[in-house]
N, C-alpha and C. Protein backbone atom coordinates (compact mmCIF):
# COMPACT_ATOMS: atom_id res chain seq x y z
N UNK A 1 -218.78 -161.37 70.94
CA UNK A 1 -217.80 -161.66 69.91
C UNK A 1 -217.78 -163.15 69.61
N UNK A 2 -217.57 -163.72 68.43
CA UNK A 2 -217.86 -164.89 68.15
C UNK A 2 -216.53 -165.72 68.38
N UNK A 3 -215.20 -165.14 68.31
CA UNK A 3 -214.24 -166.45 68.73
C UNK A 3 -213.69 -166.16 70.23
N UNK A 4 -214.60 -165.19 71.12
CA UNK A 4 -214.53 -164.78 72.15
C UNK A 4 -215.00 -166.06 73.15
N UNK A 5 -215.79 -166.40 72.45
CA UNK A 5 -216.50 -167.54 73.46
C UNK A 5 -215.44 -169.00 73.45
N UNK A 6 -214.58 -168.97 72.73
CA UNK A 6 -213.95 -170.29 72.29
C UNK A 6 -212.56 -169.69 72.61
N UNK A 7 -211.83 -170.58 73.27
CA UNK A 7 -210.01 -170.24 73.42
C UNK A 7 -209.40 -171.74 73.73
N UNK A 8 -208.42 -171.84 73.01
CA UNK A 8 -207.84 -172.91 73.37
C UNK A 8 -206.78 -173.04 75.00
N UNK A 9 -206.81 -174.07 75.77
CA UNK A 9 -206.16 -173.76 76.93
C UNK A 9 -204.79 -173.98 76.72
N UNK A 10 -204.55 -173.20 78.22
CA UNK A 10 -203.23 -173.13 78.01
C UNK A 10 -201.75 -174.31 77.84
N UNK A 11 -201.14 -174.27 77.73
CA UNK A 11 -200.21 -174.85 77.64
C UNK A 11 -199.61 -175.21 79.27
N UNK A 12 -199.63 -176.23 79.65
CA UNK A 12 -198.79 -176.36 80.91
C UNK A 12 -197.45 -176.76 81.34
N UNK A 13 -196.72 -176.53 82.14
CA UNK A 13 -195.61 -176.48 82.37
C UNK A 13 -194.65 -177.70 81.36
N UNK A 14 -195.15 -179.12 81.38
CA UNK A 14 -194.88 -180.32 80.77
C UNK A 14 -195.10 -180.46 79.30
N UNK A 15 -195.62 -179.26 78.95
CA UNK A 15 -196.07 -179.27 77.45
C UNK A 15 -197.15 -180.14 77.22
N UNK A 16 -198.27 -179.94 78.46
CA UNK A 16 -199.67 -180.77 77.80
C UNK A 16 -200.83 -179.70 77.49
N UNK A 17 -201.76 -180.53 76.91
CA UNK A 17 -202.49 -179.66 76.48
C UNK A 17 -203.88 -180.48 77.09
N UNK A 18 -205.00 -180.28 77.69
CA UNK A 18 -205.99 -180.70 78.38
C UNK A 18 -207.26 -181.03 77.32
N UNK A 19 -207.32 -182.05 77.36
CA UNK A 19 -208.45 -182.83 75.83
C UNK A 19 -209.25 -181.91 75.66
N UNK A 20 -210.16 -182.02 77.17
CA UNK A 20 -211.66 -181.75 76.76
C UNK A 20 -211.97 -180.28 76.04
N UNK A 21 -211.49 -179.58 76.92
CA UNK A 21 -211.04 -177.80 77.07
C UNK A 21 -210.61 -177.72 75.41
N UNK A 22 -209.00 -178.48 74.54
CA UNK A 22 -209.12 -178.24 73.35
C UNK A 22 -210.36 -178.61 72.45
N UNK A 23 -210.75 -179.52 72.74
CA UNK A 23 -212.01 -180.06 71.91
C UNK A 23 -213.21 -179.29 71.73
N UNK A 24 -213.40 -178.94 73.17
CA UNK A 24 -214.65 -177.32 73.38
C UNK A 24 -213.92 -176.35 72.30
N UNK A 25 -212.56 -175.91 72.59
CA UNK A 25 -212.32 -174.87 71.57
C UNK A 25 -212.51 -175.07 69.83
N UNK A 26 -212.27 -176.62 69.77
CA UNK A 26 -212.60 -176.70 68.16
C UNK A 26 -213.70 -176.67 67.76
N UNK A 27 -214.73 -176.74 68.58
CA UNK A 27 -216.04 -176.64 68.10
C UNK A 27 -216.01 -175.11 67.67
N UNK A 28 -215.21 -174.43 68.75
CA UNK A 28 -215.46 -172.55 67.78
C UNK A 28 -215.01 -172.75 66.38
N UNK A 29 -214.41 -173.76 65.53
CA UNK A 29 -213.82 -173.60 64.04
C UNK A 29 -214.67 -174.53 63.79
N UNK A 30 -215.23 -175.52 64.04
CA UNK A 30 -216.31 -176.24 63.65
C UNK A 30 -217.68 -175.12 63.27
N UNK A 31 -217.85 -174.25 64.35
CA UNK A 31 -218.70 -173.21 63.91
C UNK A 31 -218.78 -171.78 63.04
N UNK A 32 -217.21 -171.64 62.61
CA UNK A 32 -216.84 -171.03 62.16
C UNK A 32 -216.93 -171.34 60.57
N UNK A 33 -216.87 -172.81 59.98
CA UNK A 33 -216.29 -172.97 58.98
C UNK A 33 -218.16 -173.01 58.79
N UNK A 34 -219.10 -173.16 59.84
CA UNK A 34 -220.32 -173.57 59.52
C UNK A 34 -220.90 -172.23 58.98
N UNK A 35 -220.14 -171.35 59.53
CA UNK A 35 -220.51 -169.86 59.01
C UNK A 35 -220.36 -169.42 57.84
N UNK A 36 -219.24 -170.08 57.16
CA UNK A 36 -219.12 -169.99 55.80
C UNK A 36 -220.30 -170.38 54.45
N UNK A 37 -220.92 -171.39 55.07
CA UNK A 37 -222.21 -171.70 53.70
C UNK A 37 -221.87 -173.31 54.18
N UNK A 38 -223.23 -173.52 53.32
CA UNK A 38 -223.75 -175.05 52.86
C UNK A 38 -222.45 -175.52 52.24
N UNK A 39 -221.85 -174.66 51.61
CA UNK A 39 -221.27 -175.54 50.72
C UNK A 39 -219.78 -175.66 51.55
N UNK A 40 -219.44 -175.31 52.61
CA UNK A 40 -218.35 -175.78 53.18
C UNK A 40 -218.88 -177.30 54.27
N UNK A 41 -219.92 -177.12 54.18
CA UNK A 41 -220.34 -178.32 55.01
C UNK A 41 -219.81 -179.96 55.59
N UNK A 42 -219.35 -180.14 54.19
CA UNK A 42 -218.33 -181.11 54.68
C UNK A 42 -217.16 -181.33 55.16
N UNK A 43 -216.50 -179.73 55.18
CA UNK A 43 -215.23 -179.23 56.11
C UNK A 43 -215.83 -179.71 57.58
N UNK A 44 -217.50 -178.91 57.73
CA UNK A 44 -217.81 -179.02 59.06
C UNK A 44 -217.87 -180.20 59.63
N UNK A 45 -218.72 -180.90 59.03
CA UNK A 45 -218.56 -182.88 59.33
C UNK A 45 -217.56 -183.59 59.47
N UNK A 46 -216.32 -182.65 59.01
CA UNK A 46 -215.35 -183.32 58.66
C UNK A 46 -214.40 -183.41 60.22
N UNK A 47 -214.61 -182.14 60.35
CA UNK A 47 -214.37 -181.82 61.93
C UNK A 47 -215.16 -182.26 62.81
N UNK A 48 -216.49 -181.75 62.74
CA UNK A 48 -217.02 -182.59 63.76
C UNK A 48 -217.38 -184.40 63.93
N UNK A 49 -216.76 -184.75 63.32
CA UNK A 49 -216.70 -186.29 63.10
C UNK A 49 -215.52 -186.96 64.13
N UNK A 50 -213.80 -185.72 63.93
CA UNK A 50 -212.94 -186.08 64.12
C UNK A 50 -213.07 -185.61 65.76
N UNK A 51 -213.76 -184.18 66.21
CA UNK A 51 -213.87 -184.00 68.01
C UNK A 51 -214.42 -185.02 68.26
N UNK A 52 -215.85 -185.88 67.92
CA UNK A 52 -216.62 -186.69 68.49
C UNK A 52 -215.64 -188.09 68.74
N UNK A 53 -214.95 -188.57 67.61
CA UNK A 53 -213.94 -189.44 67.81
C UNK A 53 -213.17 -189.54 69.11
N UNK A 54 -212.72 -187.80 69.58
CA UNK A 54 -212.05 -188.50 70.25
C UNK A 54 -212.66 -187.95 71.61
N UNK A 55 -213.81 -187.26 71.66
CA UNK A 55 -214.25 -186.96 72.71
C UNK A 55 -214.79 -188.31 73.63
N UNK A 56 -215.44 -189.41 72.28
CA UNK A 56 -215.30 -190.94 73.12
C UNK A 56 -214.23 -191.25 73.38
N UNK A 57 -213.16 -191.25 73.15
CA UNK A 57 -211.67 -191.31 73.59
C UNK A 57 -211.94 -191.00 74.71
N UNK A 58 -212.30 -190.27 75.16
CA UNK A 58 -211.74 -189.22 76.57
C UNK A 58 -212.65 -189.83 77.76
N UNK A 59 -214.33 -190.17 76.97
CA UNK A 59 -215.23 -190.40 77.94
C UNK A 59 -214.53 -191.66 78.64
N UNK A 60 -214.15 -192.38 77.70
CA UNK A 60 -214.08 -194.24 77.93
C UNK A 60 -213.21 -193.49 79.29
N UNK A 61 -212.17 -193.03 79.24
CA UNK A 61 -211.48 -192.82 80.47
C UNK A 61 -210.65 -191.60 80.79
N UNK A 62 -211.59 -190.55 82.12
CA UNK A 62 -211.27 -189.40 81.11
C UNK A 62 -209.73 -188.96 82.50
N UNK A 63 -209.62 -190.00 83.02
CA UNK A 63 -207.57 -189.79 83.63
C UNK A 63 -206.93 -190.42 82.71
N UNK A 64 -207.40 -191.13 82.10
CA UNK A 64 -205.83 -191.51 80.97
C UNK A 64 -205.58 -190.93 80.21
N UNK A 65 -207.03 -190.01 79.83
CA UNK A 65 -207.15 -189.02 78.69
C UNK A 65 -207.05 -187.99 79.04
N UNK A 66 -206.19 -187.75 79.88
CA UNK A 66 -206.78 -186.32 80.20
C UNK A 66 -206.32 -184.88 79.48
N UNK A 67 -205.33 -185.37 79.06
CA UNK A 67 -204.57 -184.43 77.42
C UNK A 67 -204.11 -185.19 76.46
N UNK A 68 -204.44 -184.02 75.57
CA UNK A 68 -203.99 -184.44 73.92
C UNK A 68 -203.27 -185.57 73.85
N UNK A 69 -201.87 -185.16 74.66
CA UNK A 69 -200.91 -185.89 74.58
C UNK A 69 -200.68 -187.27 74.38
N UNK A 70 -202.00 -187.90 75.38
CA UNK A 70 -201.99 -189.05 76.21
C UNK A 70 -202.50 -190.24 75.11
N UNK A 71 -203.12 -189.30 73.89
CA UNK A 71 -203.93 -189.74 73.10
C UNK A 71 -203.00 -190.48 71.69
N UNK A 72 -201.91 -189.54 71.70
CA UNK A 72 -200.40 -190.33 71.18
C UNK A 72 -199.72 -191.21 71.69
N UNK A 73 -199.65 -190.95 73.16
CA UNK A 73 -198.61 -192.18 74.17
C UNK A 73 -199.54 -193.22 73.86
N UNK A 74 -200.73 -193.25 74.22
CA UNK A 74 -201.30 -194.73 74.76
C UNK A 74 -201.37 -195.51 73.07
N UNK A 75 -201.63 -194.60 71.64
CA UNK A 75 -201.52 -195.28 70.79
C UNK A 75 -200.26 -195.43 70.03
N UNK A 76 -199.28 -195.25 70.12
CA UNK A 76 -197.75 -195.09 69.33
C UNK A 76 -197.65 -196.18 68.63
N UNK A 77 -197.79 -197.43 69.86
CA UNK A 77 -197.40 -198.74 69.48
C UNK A 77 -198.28 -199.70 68.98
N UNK A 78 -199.92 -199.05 68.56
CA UNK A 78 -200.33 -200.27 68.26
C UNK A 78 -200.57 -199.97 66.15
N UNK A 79 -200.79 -201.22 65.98
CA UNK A 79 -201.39 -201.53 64.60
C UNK A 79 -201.95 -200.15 63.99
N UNK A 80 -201.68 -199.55 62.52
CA UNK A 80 -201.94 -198.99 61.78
C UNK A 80 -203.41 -198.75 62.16
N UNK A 81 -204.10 -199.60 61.62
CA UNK A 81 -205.53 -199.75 62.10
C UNK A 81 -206.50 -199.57 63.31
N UNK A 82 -205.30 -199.61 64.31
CA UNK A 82 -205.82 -199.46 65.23
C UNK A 82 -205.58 -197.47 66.12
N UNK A 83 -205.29 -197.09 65.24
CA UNK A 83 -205.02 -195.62 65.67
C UNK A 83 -205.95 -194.76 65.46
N UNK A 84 -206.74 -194.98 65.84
CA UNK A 84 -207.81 -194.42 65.68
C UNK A 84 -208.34 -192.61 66.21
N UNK A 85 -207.74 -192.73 67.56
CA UNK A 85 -207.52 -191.39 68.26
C UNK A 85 -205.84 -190.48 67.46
N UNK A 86 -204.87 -191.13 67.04
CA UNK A 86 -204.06 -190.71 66.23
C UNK A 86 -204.58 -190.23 64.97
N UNK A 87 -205.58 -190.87 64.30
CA UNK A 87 -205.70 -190.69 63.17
C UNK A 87 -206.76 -189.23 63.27
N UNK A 88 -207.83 -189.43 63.83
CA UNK A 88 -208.85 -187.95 64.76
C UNK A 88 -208.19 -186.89 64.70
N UNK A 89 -207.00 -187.50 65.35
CA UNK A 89 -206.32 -186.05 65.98
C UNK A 89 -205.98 -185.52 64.80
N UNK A 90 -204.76 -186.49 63.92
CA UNK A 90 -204.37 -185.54 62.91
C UNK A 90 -205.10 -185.17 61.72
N UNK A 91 -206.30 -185.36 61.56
CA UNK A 91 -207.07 -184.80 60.62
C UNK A 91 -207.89 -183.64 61.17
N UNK A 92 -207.78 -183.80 62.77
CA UNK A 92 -208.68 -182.60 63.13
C UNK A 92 -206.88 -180.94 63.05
N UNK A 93 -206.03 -181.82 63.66
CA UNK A 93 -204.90 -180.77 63.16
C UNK A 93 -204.88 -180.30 61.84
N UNK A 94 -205.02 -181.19 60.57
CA UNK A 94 -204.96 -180.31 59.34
C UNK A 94 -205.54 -179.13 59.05
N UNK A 95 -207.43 -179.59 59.67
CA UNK A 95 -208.43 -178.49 59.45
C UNK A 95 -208.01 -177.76 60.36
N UNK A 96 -207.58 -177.33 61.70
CA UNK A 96 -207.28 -176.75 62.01
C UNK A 96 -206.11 -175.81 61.79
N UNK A 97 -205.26 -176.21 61.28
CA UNK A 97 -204.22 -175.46 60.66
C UNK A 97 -204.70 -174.65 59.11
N UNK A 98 -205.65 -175.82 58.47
CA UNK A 98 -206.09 -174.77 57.38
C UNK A 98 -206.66 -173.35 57.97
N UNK A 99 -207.62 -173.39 58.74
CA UNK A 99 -208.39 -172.43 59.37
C UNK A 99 -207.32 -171.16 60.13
N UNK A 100 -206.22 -171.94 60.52
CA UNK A 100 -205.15 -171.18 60.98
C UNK A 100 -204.59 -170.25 60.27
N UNK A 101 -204.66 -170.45 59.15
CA UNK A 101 -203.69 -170.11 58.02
C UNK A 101 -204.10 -169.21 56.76
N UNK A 102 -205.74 -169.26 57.32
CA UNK A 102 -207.03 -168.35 56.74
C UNK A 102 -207.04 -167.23 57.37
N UNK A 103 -207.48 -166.94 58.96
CA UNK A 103 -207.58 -166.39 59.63
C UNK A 103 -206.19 -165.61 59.95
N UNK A 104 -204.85 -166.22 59.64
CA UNK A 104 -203.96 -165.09 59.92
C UNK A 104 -204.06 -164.51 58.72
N UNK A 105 -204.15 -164.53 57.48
CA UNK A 105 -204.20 -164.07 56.43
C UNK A 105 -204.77 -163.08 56.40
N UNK A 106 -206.15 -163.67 56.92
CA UNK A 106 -207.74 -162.23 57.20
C UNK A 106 -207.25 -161.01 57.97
N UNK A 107 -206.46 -161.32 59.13
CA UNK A 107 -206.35 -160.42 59.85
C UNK A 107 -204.73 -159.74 59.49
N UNK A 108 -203.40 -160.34 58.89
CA UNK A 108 -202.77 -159.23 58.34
C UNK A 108 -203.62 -158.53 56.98
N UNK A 109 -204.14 -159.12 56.62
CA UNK A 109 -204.77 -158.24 55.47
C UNK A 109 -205.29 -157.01 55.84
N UNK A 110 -206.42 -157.20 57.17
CA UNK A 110 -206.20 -156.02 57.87
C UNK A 110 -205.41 -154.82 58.12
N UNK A 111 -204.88 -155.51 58.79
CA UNK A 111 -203.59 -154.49 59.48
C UNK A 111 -202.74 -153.98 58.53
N UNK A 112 -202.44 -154.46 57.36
CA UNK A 112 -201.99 -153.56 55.98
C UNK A 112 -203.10 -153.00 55.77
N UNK A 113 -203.78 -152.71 56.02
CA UNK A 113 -204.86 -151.80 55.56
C UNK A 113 -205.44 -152.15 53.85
N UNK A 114 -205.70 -153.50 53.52
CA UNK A 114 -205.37 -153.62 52.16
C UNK A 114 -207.33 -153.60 51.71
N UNK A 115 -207.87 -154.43 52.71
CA UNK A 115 -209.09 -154.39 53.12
C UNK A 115 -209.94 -155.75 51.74
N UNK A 116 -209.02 -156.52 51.35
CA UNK A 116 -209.30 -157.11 50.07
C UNK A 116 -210.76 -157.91 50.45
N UNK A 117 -211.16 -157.54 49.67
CA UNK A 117 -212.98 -158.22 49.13
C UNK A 117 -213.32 -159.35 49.00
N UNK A 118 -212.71 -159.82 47.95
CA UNK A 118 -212.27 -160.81 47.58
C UNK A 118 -211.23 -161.87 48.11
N UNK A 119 -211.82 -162.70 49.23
CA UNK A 119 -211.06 -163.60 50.19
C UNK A 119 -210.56 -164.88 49.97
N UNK A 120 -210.79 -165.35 48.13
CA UNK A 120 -211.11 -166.44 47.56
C UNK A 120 -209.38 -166.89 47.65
N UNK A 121 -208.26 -165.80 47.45
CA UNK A 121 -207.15 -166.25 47.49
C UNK A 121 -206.25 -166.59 48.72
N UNK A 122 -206.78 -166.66 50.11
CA UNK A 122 -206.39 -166.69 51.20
C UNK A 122 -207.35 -167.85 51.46
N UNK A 123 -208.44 -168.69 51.55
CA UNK A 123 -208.96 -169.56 51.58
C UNK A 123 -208.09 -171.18 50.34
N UNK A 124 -207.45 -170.60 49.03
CA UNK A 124 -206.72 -171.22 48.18
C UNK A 124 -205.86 -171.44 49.12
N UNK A 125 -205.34 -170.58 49.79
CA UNK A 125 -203.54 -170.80 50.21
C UNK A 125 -203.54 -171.53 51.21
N UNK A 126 -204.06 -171.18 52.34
CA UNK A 126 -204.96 -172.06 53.55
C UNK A 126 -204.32 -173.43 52.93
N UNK A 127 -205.67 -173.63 52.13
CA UNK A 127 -206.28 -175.05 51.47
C UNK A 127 -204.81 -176.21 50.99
N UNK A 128 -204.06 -175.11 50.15
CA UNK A 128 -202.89 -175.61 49.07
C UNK A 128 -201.72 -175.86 50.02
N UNK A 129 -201.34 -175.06 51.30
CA UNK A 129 -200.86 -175.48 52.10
C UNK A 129 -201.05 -176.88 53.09
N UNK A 130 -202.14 -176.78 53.71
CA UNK A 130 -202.22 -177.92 54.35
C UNK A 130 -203.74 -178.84 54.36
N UNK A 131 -204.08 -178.84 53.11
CA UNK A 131 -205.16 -179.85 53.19
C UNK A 131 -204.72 -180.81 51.46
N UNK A 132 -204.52 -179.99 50.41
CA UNK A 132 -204.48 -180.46 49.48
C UNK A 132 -203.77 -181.82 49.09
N UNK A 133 -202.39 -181.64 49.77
CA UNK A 133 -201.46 -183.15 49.61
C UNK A 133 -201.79 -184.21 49.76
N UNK A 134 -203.17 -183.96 50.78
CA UNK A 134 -203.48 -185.40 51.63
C UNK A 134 -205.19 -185.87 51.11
N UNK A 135 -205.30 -184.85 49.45
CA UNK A 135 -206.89 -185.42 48.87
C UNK A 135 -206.47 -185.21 47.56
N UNK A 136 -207.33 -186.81 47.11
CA UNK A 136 -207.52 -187.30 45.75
C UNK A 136 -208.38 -185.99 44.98
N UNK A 137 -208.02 -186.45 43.71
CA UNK A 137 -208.77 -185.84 42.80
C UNK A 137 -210.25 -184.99 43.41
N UNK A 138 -211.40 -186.53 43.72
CA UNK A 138 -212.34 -185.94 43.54
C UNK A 138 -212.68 -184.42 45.23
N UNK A 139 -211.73 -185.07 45.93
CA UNK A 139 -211.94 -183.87 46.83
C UNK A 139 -210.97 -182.75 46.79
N UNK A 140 -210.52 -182.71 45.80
CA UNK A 140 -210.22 -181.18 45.34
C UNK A 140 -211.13 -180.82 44.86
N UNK A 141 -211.23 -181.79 44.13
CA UNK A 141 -212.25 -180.59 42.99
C UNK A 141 -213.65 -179.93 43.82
N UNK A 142 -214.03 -180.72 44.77
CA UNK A 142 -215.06 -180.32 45.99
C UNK A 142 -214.65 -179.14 46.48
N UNK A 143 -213.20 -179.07 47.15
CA UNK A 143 -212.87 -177.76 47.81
C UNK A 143 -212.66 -176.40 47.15
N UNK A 144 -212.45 -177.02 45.55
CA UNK A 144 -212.53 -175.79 44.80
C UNK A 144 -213.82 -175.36 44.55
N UNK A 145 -214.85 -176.02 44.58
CA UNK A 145 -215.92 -175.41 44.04
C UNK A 145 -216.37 -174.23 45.65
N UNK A 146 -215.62 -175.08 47.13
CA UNK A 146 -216.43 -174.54 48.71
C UNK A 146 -215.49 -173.12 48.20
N UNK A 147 -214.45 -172.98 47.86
CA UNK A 147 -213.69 -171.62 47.84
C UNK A 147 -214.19 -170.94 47.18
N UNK A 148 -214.73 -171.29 45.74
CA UNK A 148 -215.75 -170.61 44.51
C UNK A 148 -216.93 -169.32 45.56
N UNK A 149 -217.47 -170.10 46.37
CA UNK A 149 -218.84 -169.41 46.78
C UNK A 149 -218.42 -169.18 48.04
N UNK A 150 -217.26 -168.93 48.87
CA UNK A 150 -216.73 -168.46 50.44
C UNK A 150 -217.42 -167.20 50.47
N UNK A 151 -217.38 -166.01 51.82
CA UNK A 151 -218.39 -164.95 51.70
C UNK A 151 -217.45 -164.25 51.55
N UNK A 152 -217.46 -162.80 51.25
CA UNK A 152 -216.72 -162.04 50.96
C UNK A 152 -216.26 -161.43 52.34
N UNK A 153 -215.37 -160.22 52.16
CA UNK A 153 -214.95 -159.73 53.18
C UNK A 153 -216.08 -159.17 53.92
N UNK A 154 -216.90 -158.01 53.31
CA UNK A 154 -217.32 -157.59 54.36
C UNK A 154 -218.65 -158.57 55.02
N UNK A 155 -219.13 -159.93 54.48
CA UNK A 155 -220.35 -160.23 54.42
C UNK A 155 -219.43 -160.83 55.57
N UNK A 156 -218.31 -161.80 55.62
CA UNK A 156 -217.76 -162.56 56.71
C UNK A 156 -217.61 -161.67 58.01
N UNK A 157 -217.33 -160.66 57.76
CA UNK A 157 -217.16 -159.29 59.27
C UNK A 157 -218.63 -159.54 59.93
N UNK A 158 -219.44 -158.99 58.71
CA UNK A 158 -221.05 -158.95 59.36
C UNK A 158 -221.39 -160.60 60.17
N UNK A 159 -221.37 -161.71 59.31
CA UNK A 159 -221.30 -162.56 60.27
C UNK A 159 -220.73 -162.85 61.95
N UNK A 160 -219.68 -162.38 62.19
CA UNK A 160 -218.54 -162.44 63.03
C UNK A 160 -219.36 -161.52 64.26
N UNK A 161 -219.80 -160.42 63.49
CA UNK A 161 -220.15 -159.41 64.53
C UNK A 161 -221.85 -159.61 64.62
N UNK A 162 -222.37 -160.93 64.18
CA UNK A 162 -223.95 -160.63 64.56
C UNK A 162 -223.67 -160.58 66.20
N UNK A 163 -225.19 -159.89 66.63
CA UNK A 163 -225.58 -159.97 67.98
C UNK A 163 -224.48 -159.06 68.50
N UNK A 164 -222.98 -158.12 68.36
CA UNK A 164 -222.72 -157.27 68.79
C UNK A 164 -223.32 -156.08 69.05
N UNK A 165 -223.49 -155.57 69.83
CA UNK A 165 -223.55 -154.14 70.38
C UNK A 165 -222.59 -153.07 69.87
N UNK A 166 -222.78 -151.92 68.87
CA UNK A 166 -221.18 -151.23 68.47
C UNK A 166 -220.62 -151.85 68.06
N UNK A 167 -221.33 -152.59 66.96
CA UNK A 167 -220.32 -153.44 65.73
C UNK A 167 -219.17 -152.49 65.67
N UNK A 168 -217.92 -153.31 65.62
CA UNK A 168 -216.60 -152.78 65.29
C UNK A 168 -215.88 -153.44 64.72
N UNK A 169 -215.47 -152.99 63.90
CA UNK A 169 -214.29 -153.86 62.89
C UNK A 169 -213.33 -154.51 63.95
N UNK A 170 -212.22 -153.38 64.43
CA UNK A 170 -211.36 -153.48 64.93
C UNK A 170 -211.18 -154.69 66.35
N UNK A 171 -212.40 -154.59 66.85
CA UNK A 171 -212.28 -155.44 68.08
C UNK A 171 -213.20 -156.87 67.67
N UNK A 172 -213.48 -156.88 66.50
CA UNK A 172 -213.48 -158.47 66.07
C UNK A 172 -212.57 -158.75 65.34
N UNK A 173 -211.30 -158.16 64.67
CA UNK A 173 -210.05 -158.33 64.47
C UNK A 173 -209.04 -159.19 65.91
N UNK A 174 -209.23 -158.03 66.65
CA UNK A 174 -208.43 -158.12 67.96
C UNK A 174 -209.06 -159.58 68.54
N UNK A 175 -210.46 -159.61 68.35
CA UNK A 175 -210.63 -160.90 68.92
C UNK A 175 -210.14 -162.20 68.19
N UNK A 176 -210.24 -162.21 66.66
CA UNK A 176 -209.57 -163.05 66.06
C UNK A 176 -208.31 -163.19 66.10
N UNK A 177 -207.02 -162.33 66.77
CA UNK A 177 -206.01 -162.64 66.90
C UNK A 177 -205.55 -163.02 68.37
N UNK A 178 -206.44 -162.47 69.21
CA UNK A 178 -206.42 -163.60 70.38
C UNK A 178 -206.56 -164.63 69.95
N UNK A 179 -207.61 -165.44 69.96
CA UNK A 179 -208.01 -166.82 69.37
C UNK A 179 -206.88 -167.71 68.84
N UNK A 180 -206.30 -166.62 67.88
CA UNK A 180 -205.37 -167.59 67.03
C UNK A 180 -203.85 -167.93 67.62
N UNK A 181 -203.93 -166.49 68.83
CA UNK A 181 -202.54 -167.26 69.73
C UNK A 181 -202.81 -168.13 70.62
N UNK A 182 -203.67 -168.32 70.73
CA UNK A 182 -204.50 -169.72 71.74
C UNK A 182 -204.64 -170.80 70.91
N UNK A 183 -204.89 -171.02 69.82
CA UNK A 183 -204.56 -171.87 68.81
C UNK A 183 -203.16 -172.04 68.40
N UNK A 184 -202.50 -171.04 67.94
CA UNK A 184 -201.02 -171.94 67.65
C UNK A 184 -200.33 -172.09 68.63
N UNK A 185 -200.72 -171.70 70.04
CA UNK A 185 -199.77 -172.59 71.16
C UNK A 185 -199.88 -173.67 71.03
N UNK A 186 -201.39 -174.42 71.04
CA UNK A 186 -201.70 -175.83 71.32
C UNK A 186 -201.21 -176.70 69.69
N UNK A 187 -201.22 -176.13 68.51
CA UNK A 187 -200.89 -176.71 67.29
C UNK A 187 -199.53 -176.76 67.28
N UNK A 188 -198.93 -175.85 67.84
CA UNK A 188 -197.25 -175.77 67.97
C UNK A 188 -196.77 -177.41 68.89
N UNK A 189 -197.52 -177.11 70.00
CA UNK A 189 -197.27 -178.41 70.75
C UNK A 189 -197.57 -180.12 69.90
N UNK A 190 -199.03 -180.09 69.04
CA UNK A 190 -199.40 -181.19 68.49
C UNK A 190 -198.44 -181.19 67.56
N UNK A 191 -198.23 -180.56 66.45
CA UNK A 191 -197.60 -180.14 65.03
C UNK A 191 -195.95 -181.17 65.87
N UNK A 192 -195.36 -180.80 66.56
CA UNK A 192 -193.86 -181.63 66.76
C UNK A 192 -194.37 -182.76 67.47
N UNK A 193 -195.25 -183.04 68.18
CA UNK A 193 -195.52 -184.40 69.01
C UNK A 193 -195.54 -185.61 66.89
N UNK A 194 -196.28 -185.16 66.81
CA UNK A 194 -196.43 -185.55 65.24
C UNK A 194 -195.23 -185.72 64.16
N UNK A 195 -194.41 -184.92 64.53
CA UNK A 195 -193.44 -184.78 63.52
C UNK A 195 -192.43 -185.93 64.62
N UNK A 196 -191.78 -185.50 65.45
CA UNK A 196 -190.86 -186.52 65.73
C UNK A 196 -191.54 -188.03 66.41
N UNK A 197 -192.92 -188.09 65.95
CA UNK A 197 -193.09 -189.81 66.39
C UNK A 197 -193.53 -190.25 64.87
N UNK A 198 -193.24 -189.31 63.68
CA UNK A 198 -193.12 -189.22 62.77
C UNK A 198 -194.80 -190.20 62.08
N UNK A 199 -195.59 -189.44 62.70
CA UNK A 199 -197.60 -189.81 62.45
C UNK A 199 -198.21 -189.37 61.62
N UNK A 200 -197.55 -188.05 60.73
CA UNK A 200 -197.59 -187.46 59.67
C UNK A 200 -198.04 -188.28 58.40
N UNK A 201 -199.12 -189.16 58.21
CA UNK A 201 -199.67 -189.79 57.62
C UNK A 201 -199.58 -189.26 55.95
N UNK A 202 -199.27 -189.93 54.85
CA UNK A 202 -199.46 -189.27 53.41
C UNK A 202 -200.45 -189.69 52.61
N UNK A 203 -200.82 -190.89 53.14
CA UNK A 203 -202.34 -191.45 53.11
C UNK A 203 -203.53 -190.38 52.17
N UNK A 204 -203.85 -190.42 50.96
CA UNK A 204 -204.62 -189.29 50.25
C UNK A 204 -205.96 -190.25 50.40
N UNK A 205 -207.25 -189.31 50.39
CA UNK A 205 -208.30 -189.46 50.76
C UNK A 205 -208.85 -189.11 48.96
């Protein structure tokens, strides 16, 4: 199963979340969005630009780093400019929340039994929710054209389930909604670290 191999860790008692372990898991949406086509490609760079960021974060010292968290404390107080692991983080949170916000879509669509084909309007909403506010002109008009050519429903299933044994709808559903409660634990935790040190950047690209 393809988001079988990827889970975000758990949440620990203190409300941390463990760098490296989340960072391994974003590479499963780094590979996910790679699944989509060429033409999402710069979603993918976009992400994998922002793990590598801070995965040097972590190397330089990987007890100070040793969760997410640490990656807000140690920068709170310095210079705009100098936030560099702040800034990683919350651009790798947007894409991740877009992807969040795709994928629950995909899978109640499911479970209403609605079975829609056409995935172009759940990739919009994703998008219009949490990526759009924070890009200029010309990278909309980019993301509209990556939504234009996204794969359809059943071509995205077939992806999901290469290399299964007893392709099944249902249990690459089930696996995508594991995944995604392993994901919004750890986004639940980032999403308020963000909001009340108030890092929520409006900064348009």
């Amino acid at each position: 199963m393809f988001f079988g191999q990827y889970r975000y860790p758990e949440v620990n008692a203190e409300g941390k979340i463990d760098l490296f372990l989340f960072l391994e898991a974003s590479r499963g949406i780094e590979k996910f969005v790679e699944l989509l086509g060429t033409a999402f490609y710069p979603v993918k760079n976009d992400i994998h630009g922002n793990i590598e960021k801070l995965l040097k974060i972590y190397n330089m010292d990987k007890e100070k780093f040793k969760y997410v968290n640490n990656i807000v404390e140690s920068e709170i107080n310095l210079e705009e400019e100098e936030k560099i692991g702040i800034d990683a983080l919350l651009w790798l949170k947007r894409a991740l929340e877009y992807i969040q916000v795709f994928l629950t879509c995909f899978v109640e669509d499911y479970q209403e039994k609605k079975n829609t084909e056409d995935l172009t309007p759940y990739f919009k909403k994703a998008y219009e929710l949490k990526l759009k506010p924070y890009h200029g002109w010309f990278v909309q008009q980019l993301f509209a054209l990556c939504i234009k050519v996204a794969p359809f429903r059943k071509d995205l299933i077939k992806l999901l389930g290469t290399g299964m044994e007893n392709f099944n709808e249902e249990i690459i559903m089930n696996d995508i909604e594991e995944f995604l409660n392993s994901l919004n634990s750890n986004l639940e935790i980032i999403v308020a670290m963000y909001d009340e040190n108030n890092l929520n950047s409006t900064k348009v690209v």
